[in-house]
C-alpha atoms as a PDB file:
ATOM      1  CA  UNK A   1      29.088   0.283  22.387  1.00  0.00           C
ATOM      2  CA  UNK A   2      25.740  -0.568  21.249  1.00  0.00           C
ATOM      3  CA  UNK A   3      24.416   2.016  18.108  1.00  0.00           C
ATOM      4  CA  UNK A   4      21.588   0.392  16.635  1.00  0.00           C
ATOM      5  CA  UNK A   5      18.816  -2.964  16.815  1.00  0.00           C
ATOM      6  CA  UNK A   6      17.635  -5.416  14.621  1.00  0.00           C
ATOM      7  CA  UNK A   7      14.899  -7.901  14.843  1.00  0.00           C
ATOM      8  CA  UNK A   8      15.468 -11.244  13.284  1.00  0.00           C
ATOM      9  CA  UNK A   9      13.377 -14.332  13.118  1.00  0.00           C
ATOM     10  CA  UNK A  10      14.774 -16.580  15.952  1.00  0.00           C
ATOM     11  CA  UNK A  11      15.528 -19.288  13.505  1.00  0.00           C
ATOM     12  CA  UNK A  12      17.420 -17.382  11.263  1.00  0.00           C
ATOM     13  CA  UNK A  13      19.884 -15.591  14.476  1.00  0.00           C
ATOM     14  CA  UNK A  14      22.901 -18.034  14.067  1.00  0.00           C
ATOM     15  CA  UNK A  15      22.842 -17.644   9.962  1.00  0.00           C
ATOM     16  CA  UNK A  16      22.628 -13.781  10.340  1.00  0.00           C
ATOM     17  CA  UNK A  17      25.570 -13.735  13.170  1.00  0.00           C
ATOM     18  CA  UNK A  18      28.179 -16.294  11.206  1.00  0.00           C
ATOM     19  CA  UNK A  19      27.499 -14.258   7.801  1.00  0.00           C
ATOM     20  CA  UNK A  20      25.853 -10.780   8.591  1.00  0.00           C
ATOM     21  CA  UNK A  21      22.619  -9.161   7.815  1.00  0.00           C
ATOM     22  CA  UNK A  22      22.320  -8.575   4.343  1.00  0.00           C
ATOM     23  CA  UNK A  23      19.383  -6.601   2.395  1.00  0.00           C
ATOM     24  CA  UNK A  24      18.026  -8.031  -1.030  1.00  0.00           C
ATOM     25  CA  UNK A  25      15.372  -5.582  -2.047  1.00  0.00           C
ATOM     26  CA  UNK A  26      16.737  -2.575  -0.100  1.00  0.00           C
ATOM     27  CA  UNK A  27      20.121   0.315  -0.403  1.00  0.00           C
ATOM     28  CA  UNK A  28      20.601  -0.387   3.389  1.00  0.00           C
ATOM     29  CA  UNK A  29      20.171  -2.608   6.172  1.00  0.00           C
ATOM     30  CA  UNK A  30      16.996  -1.106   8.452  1.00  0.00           C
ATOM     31  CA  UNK A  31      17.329  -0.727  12.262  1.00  0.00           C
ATOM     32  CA  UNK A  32      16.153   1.050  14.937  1.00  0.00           C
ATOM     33  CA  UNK A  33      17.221   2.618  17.871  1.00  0.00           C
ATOM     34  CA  UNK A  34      15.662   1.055  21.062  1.00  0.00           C
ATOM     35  CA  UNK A  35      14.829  -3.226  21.650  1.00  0.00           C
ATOM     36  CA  UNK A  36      11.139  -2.109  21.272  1.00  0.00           C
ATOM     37  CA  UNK A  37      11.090  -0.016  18.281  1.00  0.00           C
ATOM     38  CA  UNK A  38      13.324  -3.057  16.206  1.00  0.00           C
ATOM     39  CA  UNK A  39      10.527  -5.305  16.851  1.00  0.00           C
ATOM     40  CA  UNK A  40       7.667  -3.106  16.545  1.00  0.00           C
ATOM     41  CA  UNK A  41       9.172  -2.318  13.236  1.00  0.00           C
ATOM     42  CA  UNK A  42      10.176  -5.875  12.384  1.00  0.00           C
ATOM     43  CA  UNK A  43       6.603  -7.116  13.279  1.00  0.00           C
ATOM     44  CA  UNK A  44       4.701  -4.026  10.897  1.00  0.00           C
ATOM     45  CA  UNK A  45       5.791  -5.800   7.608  1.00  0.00           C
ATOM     46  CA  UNK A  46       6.212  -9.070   8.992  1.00  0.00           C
ATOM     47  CA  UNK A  47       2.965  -9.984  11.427  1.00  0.00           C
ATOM     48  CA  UNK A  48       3.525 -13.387  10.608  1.00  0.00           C
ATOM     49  CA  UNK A  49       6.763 -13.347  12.327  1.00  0.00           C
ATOM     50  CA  UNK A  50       6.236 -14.179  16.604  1.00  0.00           C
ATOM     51  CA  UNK A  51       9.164 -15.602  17.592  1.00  0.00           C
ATOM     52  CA  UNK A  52      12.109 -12.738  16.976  1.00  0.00           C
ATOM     53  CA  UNK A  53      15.602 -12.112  18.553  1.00  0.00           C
ATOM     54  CA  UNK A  54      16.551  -8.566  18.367  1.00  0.00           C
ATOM     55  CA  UNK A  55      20.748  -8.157  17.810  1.00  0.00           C
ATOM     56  CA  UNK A  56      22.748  -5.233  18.965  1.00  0.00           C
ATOM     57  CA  UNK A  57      24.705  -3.350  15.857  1.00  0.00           C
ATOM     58  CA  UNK A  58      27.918  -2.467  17.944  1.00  0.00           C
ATOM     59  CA  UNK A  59      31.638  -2.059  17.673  1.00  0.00           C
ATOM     60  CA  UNK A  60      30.939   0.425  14.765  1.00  0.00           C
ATOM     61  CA  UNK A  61      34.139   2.834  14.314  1.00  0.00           C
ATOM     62  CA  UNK A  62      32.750   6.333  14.222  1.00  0.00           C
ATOM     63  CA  UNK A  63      35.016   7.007  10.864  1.00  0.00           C
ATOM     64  CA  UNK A  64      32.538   4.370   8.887  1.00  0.00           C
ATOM     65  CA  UNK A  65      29.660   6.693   8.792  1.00  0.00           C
ATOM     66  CA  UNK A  66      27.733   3.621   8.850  1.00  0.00           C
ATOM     67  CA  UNK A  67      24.988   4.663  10.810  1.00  0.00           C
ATOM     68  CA  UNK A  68      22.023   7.486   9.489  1.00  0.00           C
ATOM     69  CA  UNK A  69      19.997   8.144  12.629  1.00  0.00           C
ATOM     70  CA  UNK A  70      17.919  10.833  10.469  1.00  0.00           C
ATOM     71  CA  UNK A  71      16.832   7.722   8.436  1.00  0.00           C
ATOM     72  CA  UNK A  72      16.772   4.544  10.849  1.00  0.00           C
ATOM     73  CA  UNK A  73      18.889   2.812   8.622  1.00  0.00           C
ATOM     74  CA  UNK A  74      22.536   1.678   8.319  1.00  0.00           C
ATOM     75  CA  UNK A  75      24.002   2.735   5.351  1.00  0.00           C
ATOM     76  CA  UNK A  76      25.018  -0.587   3.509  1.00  0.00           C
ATOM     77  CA  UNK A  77      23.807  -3.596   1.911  1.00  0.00           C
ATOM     78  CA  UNK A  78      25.650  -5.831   4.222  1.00  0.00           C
ATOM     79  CA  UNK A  79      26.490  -5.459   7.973  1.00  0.00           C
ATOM     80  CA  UNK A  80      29.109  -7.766   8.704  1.00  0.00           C
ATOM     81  CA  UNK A  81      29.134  -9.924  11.393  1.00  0.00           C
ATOM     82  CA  UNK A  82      31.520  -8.380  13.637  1.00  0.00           C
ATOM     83  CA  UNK A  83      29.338  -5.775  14.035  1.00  0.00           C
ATOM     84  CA  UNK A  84      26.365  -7.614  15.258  1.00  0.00           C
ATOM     85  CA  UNK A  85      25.990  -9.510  18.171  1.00  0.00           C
ATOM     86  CA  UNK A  86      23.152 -11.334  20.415  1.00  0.00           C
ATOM     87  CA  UNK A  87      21.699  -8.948  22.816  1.00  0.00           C
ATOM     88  CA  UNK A  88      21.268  -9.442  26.627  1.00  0.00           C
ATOM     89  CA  UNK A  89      17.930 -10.919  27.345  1.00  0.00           C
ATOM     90  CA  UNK A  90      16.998 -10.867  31.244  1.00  0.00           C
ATOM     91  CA  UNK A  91      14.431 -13.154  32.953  1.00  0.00           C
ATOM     92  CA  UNK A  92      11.812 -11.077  34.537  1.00  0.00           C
ATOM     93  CA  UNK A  93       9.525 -12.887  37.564  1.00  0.00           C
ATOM     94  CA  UNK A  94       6.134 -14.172  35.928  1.00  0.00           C
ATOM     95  CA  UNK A  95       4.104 -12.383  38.574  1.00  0.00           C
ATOM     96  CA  UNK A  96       5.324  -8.863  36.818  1.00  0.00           C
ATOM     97  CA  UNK A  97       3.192 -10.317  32.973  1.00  0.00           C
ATOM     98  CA  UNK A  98       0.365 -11.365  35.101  1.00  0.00           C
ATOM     99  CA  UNK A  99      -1.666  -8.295  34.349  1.00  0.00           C
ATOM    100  CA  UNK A 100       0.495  -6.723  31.436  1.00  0.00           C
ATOM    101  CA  UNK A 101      -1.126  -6.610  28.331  1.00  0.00           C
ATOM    102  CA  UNK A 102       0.948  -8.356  25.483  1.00  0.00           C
ATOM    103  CA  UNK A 103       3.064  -6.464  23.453  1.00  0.00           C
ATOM    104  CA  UNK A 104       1.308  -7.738  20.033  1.00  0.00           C
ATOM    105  CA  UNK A 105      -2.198  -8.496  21.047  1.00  0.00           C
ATOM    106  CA  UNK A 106      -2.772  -5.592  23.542  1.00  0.00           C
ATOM    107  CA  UNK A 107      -4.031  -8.136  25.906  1.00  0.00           C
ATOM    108  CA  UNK A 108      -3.637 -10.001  29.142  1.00  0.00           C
ATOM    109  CA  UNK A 109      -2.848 -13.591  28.827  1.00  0.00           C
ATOM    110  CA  UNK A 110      -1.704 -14.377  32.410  1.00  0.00           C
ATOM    111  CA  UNK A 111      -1.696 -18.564  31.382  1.00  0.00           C
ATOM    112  CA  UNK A 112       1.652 -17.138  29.309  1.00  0.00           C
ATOM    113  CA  UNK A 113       3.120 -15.154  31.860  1.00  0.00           C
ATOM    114  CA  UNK A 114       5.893 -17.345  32.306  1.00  0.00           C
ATOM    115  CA  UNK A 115       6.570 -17.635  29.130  1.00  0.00           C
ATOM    116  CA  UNK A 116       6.917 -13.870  28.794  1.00  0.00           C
ATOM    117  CA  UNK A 117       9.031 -13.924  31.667  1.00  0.00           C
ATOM    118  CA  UNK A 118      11.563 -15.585  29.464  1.00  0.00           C
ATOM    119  CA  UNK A 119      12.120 -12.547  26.413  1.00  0.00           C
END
């Protein structure tokens, strides 16, 4: 039971699922609410970041009131890693990024549409 996203840089994934996501700087840990939206919002203060991994928030008991979907946010300064998991990532066919603008750029780049095939 999925209840929230967060993007993380790829090559910090296996550090945030052993010990959690933890906020420095921040009352609670941000998230969204759809794949799109985590990155979207990931990539907005971080442009610098490309390569991301976006982790489901899940197996949340309902009496935690851990998650405020008024404020995108979960409220704590550290989700533990039980709740936080690797999301499903499907391969898509290359021919279907041919023509698809990228996410980031707005633009076609059909010499990378097997790579994009891949997220």
């Amino acid at each position: 039971n999925t209840v929230a996203y967060l993007a993380v840089p790829w090559n910090l994934m296996e550090t945030v699922l052993l010990e959690g996501y933890k906020v420095e700087y921040r009352d609670n840990v941000p998230c969204s609410f759809d794949r799109l939206a985590a990155v979207r919002a990931y990539t907005k203060y971080h442009p610098e970041h490309r390569d991301l991994v976006v982790l489901d928030v899940w197996n949340v008991p309902d009496d935690l009131d851990l998650v405020d979907y008024d404020r995108g946010c979960l409220k704590t300064k550290h989700l533990e890693p039980e709740h936080l998991r690797a999301g499903v990532n499907a391969d898509r066919f290359s021919d279907n990024f041919a023509e698809i603008p990228c996410t980031f750029c707005n633009e076609p780049i059909p010499e990378l549409a097997e790579e994009r095939g891949l997220v």
